[in-house]
C-alpha atoms as a PDB file:
ATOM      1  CA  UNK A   1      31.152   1.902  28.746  1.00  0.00           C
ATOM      2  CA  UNK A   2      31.683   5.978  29.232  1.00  0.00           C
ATOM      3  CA  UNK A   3      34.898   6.940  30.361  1.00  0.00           C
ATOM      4  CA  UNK A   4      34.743   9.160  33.376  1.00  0.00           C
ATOM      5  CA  UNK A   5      36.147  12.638  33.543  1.00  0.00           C
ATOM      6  CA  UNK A   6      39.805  12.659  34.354  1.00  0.00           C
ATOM      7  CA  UNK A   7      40.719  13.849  38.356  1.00  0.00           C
ATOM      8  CA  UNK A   8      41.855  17.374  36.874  1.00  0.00           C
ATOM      9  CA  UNK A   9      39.855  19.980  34.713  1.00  0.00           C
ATOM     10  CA  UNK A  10      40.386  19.581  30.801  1.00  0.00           C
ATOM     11  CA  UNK A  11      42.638  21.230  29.114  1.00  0.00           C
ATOM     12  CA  UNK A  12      42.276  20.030  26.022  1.00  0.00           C
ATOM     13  CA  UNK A  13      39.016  20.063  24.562  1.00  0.00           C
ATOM     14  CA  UNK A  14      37.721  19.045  20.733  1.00  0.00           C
ATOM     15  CA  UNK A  15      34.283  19.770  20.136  1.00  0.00           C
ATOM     16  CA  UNK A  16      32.239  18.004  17.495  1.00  0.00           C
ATOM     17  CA  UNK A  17      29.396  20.224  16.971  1.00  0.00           C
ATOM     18  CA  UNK A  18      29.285  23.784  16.063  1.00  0.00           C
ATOM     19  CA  UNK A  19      27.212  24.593  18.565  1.00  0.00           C
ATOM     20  CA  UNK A  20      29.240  24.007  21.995  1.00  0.00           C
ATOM     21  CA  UNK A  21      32.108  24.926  19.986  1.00  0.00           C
ATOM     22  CA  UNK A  22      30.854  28.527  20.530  1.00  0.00           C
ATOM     23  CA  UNK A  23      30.110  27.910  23.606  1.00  0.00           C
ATOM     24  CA  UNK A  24      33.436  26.525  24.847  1.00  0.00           C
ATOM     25  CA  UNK A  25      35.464  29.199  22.568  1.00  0.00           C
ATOM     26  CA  UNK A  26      33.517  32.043  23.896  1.00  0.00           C
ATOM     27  CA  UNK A  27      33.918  30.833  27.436  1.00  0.00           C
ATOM     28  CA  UNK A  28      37.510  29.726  28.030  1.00  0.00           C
ATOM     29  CA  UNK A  29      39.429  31.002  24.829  1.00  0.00           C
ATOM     30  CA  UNK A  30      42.375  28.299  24.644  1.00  0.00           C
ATOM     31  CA  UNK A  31      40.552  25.504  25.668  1.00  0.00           C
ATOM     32  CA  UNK A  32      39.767  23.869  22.491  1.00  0.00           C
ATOM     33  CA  UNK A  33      42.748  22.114  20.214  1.00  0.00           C
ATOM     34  CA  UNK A  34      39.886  20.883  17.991  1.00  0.00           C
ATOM     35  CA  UNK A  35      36.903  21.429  16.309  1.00  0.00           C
ATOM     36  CA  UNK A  36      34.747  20.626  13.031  1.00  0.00           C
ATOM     37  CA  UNK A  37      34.848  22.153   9.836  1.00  0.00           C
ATOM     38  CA  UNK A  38      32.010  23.510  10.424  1.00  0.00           C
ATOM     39  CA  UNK A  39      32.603  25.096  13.333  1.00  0.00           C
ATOM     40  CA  UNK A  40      32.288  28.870  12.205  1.00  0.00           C
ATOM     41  CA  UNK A  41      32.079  30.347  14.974  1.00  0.00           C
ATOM     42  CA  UNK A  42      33.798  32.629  16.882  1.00  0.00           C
ATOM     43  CA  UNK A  43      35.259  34.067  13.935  1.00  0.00           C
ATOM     44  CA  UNK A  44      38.931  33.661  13.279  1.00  0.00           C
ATOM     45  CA  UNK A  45      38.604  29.732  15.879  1.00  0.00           C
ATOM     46  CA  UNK A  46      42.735  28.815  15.490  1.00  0.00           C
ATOM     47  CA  UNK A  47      42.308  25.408  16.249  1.00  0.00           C
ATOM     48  CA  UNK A  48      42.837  21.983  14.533  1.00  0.00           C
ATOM     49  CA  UNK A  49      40.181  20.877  12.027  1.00  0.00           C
ATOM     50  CA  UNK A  50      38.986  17.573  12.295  1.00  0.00           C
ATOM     51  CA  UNK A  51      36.274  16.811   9.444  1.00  0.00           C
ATOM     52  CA  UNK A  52      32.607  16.914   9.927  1.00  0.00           C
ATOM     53  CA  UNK A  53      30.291  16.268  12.309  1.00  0.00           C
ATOM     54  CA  UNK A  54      28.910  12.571  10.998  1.00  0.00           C
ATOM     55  CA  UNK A  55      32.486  11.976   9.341  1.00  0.00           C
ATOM     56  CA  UNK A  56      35.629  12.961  11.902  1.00  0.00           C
ATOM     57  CA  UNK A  57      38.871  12.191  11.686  1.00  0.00           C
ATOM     58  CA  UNK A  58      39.032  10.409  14.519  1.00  0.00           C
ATOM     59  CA  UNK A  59      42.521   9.683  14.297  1.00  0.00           C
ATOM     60  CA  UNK A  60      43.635  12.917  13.609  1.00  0.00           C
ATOM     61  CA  UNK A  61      40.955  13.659  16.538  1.00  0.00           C
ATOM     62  CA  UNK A  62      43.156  11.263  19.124  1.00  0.00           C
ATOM     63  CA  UNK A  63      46.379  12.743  17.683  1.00  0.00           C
ATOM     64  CA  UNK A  64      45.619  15.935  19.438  1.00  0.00           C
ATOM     65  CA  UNK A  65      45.702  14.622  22.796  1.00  0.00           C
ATOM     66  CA  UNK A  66      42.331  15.421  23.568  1.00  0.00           C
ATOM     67  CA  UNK A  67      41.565  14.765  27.622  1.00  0.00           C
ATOM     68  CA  UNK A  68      37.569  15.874  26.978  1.00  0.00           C
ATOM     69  CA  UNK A  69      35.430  15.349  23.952  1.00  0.00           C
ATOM     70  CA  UNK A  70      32.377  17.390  23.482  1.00  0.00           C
ATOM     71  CA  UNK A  71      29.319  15.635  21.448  1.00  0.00           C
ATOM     72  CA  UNK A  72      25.663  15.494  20.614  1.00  0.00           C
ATOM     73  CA  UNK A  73      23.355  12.388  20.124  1.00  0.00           C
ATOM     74  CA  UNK A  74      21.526  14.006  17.020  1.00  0.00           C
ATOM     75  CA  UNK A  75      24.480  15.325  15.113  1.00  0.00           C
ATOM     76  CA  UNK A  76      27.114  12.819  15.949  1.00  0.00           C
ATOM     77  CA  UNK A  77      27.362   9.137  15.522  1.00  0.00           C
ATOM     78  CA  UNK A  78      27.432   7.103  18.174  1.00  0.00           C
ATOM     79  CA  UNK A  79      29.697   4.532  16.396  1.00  0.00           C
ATOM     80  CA  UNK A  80      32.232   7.386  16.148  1.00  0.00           C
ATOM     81  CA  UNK A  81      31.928   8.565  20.005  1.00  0.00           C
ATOM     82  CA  UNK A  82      32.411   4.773  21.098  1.00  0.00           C
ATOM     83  CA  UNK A  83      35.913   4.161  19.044  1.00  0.00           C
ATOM     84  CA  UNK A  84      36.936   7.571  20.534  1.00  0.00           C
ATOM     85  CA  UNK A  85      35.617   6.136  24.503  1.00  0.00           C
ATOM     86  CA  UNK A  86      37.181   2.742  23.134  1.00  0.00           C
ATOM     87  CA  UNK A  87      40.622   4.467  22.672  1.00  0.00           C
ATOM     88  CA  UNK A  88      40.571   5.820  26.188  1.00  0.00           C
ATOM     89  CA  UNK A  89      39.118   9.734  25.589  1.00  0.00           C
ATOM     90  CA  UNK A  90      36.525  10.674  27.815  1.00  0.00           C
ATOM     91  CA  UNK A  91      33.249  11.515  25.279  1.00  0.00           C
ATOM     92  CA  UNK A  92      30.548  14.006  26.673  1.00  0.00           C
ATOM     93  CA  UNK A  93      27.289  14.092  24.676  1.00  0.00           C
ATOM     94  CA  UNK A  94      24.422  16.730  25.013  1.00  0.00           C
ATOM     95  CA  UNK A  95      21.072  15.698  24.298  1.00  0.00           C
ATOM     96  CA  UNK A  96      18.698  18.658  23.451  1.00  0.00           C
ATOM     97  CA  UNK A  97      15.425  19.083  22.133  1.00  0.00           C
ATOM     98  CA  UNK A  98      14.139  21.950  24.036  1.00  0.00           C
ATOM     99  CA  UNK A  99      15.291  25.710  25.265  1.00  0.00           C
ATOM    100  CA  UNK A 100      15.015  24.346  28.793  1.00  0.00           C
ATOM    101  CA  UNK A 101      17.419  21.288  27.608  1.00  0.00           C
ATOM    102  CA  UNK A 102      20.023  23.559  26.310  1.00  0.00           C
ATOM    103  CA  UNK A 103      20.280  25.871  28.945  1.00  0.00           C
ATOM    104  CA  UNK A 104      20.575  23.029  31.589  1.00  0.00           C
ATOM    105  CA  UNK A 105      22.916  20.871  29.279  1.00  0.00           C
ATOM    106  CA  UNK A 106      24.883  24.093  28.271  1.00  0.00           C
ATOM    107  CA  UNK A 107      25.317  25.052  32.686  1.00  0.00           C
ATOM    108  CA  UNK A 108      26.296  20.996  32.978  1.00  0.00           C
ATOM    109  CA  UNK A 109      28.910  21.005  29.866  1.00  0.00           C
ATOM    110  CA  UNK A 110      30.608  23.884  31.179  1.00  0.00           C
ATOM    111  CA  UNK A 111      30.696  23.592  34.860  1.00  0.00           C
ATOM    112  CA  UNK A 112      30.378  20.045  34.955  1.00  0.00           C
ATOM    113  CA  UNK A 113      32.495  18.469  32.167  1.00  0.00           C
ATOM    114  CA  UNK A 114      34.667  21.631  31.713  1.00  0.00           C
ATOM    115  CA  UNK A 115      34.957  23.148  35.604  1.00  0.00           C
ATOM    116  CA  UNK A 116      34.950  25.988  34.156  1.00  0.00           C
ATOM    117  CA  UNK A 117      32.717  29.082  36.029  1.00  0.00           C
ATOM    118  CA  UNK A 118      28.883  29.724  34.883  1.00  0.00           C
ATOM    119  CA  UNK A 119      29.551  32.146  31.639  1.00  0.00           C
ATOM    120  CA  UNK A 120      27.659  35.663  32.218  1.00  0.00           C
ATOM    121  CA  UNK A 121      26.115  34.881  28.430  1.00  0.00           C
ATOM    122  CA  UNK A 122      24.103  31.915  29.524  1.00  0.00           C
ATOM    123  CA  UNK A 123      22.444  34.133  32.263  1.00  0.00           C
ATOM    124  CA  UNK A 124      21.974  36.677  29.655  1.00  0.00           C
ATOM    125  CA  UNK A 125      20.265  33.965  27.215  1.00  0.00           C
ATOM    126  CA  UNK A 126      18.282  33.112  30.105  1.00  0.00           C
ATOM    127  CA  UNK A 127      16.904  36.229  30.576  1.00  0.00           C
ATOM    128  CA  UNK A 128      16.527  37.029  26.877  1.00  0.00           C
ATOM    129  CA  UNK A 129      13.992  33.855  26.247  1.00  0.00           C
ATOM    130  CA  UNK A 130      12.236  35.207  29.982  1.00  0.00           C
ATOM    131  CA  UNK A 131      11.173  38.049  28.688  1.00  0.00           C
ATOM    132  CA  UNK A 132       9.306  36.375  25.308  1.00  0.00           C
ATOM    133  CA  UNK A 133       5.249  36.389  25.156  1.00  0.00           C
ATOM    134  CA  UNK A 134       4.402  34.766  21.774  1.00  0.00           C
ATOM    135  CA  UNK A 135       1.466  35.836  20.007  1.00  0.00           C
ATOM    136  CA  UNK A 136      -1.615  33.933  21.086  1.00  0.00           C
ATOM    137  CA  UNK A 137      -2.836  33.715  17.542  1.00  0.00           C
ATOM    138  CA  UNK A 138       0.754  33.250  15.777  1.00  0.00           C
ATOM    139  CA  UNK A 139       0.986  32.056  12.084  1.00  0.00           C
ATOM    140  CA  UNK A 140       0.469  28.382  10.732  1.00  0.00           C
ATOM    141  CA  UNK A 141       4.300  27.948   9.886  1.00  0.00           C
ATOM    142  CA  UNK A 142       6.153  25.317   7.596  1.00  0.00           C
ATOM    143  CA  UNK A 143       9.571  25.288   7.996  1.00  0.00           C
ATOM    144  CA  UNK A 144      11.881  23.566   5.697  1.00  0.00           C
ATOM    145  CA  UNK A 145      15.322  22.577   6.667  1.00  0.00           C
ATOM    146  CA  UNK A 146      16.492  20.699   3.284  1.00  0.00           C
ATOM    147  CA  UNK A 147      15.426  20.604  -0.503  1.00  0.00           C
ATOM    148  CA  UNK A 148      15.941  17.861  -3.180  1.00  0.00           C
ATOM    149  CA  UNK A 149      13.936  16.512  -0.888  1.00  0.00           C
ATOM    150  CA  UNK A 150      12.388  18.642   0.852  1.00  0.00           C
ATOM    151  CA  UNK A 151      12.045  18.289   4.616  1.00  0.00           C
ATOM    152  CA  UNK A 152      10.518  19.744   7.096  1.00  0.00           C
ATOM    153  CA  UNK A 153      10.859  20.298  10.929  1.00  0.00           C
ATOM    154  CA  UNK A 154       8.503  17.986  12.794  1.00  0.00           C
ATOM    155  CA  UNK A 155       7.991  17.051  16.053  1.00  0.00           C
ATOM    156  CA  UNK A 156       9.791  16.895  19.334  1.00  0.00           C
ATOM    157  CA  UNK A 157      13.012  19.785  17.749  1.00  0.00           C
ATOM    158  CA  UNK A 158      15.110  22.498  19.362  1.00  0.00           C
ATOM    159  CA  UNK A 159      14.254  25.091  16.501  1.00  0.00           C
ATOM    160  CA  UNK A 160      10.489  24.087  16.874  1.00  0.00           C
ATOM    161  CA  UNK A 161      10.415  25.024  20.614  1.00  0.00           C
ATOM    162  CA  UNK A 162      12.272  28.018  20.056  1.00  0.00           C
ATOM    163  CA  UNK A 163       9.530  29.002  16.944  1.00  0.00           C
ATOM    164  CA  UNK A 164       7.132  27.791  19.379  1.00  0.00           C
ATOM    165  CA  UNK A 165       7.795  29.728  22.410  1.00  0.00           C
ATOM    166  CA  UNK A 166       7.958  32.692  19.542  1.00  0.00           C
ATOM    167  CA  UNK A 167       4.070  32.030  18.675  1.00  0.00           C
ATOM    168  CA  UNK A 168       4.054  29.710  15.761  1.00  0.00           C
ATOM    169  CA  UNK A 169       2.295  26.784  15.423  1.00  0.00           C
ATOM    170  CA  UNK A 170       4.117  25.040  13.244  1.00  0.00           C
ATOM    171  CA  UNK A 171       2.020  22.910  10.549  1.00  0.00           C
ATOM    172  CA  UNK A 172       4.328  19.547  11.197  1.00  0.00           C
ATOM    173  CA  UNK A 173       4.578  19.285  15.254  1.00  0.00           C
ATOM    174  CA  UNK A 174       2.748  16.853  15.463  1.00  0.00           C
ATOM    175  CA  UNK A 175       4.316  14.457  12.554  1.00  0.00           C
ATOM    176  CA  UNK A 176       5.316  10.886  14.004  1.00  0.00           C
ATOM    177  CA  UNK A 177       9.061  11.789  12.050  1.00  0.00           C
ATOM    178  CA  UNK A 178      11.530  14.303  13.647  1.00  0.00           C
ATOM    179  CA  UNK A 179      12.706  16.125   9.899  1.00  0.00           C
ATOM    180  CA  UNK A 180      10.100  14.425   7.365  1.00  0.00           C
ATOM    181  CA  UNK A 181      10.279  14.323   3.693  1.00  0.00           C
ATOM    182  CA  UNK A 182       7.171  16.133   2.428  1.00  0.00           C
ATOM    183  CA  UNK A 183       6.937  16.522  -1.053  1.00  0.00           C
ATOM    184  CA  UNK A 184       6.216  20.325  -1.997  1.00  0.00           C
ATOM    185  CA  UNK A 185       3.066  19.808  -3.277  1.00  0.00           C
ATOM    186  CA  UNK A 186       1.465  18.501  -0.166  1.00  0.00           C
ATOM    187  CA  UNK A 187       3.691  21.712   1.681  1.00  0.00           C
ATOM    188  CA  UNK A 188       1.296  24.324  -0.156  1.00  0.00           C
ATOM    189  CA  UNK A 189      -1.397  22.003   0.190  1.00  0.00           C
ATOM    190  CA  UNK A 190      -1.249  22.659   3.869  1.00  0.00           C
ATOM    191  CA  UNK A 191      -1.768  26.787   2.531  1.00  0.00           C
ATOM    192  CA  UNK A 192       0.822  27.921   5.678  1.00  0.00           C
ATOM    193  CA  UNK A 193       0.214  31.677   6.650  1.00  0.00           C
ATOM    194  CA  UNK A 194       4.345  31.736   7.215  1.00  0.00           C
ATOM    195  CA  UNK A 195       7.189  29.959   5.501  1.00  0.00           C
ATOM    196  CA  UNK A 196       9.940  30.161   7.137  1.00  0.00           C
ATOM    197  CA  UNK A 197      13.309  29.502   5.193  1.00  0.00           C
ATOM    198  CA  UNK A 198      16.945  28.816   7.368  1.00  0.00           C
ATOM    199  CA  UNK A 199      20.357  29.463   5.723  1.00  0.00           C
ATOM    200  CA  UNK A 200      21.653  26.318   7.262  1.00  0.00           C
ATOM    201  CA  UNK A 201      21.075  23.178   7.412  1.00  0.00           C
ATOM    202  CA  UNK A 202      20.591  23.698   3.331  1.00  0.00           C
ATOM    203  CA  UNK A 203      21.434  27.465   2.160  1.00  0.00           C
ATOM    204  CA  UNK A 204      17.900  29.411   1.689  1.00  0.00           C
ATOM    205  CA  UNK A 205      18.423  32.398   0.086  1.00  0.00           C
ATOM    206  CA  UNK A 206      16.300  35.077  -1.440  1.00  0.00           C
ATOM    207  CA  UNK A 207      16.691  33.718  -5.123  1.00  0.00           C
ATOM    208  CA  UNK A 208      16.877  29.999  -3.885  1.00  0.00           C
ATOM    209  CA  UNK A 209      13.663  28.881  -1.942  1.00  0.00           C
ATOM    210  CA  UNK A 210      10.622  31.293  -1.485  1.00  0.00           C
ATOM    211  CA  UNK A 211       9.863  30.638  -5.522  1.00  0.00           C
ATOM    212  CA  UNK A 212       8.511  27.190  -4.564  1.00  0.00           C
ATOM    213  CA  UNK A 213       5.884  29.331  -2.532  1.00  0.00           C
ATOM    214  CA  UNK A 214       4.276  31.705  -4.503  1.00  0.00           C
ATOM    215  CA  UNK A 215       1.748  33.915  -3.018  1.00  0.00           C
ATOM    216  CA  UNK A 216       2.780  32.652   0.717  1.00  0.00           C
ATOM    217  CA  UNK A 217       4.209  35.263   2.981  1.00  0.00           C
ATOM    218  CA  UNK A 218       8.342  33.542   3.269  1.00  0.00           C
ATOM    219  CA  UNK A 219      10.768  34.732   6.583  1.00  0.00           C
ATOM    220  CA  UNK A 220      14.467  34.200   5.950  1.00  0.00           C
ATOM    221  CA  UNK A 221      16.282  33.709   8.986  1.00  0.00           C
ATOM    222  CA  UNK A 222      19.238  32.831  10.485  1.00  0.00           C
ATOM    223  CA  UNK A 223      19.849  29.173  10.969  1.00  0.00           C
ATOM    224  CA  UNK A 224      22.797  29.843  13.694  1.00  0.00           C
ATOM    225  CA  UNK A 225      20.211  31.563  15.891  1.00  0.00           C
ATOM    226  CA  UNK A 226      17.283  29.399  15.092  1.00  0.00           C
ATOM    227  CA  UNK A 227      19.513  25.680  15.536  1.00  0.00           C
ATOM    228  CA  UNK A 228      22.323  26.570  17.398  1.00  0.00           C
ATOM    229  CA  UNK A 229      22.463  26.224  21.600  1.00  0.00           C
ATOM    230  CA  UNK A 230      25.115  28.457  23.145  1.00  0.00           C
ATOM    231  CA  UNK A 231      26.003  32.695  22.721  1.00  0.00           C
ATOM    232  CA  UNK A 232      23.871  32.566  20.227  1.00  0.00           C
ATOM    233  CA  UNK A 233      20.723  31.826  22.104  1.00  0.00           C
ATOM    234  CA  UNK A 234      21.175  35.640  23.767  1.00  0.00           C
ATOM    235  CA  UNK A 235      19.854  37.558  20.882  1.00  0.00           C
ATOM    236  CA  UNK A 236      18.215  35.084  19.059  1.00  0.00           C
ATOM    237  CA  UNK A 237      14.330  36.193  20.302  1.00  0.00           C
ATOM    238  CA  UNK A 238      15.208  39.696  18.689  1.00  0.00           C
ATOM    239  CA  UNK A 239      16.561  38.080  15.387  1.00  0.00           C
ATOM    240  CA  UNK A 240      14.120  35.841  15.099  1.00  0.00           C
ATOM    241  CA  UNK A 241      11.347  38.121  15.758  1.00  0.00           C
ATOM    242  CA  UNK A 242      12.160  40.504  13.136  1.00  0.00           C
ATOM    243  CA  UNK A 243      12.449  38.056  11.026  1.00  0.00           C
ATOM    244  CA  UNK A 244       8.900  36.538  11.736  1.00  0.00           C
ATOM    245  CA  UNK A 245       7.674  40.135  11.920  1.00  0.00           C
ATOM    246  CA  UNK A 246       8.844  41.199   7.969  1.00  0.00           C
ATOM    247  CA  UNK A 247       8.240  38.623   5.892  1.00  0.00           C
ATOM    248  CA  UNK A 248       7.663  39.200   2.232  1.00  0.00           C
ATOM    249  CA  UNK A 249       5.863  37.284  -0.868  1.00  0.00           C
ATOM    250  CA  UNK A 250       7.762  36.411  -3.829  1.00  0.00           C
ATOM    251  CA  UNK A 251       7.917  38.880  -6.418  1.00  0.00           C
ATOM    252  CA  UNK A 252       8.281  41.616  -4.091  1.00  0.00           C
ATOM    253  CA  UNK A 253      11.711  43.044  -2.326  1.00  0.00           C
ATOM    254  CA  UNK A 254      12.894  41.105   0.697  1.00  0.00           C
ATOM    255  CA  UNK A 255      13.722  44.193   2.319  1.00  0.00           C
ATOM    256  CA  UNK A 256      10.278  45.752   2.049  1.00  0.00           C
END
């Protein structure tokens, strides 16, 4: 069973993604007690550490005194958020797949679960991603998330709709799996006019990635703007664009 929201507003939050932490942090700055590991961001986040986001501490989680949890159904496990509603802490989990999602689950988690007022950087994402007219005849695009093996993102994703809405037509959108395994082989197969290559979840750098694509135009971008739902979202058309807009083929200079 959830456990409702306590009479008063929270006023001590953990977050378990690195997402809302941002979004929390950047919104009410001494709200959170808690957060992940990997929880990066705003820079210099004084708060508790609590493990990762599929392996939390949970007791040193309840030790904090939490009165609000903040979750999501993809990167958290469920078995996790039910010991937490088990012990009494009220658990709130996002559920987003789509830019529309996490601007109406971002307004809810922070006026809603939070009470806290509408944060001018949501309007500001809003009106960022209002003012985006993708290319009608945008690149074929493969876009790995993970290597050893490598996978992909497939259908029914935040960072596809985001790429999407950008003008790609991503190669795997319409793959039955969420994040397939595709061995590389059958990923040049597919010839892509774009790979695109995140720095999170796996670490794509210039030396590490765009060699298993030779002769295939590669985009390195950021993974906080491309997967993450909160600040971020504001300038994340611009970043991604020039990403998408400059990318190079192995063997020449990634700044060219």
């Amino acid at each position: 069973m959830p456990v409702p929201l306590g009479p008063l507003p929270p006023r001590r939050v953990v977050s378990l993604v690195p997402s809302l932490t941002e979004a929390v942090a950047a919104t009410a700055p001494g709200l959170l007690v808690g957060a992940t590991n990997w929880c990066s961001h705003p820079a210099g986040l004084a708060v508790a550490r609590i493990g990762g986001t599929k392996n939390p501490d949970l007791p040193g989680v309840l030790a904090l005194g939490p009165d609000l949890v903040i979750a999501n159904d993809e990167e958290n496990r469920r078995p996790d958020l039910d010991a937490l509603r088990a012990a009494g802490v009220p658990v709130w989990v996002t559920d987003i797949r789509t830019l529309d999602d996490a601007l109406r689950s971002l307004d809810r988690l922070l006026t809603v679960a939070c009470r806290l007022p509408r944060p001018a950087w949501l309007d500001e994402a809003e009106e960022a991603w209002r003012g985006v007219r993708p290319a009608a005849d945008g690149p074929r695009a493969v876009v790995p998330i993970w290597r050893r093996p490598w996978m992909v993102l497939g259908r029914d994703t935040f960072a596809g709709d985001l790429l999407h809405r950008l003008g790609l037509r991503l190669v795997h959108a319409g793959h039955p799996e969420r994040y397939p395994a595709v061995p590389l082989p059958e990923l040049r197969a597919e010839r892509p006019g774009l790979v695109l290559l995140p720095d999170e979840p796996y670490r794509f750098t210039a030396e590490d990635g765009p060699e298993a694509f030779p002769g295939v135009p590669v985009a390195l971008v950021s993974g906080r703007h491309l997967t993450w739902y909160g600040p971020s979202l504001a300038a994340a058309p611009a970043v991604l664009r020039r990403a998408i807009d400059h990318p190079f083929v192995q063997g020449e200079s990634a700044a060219s």
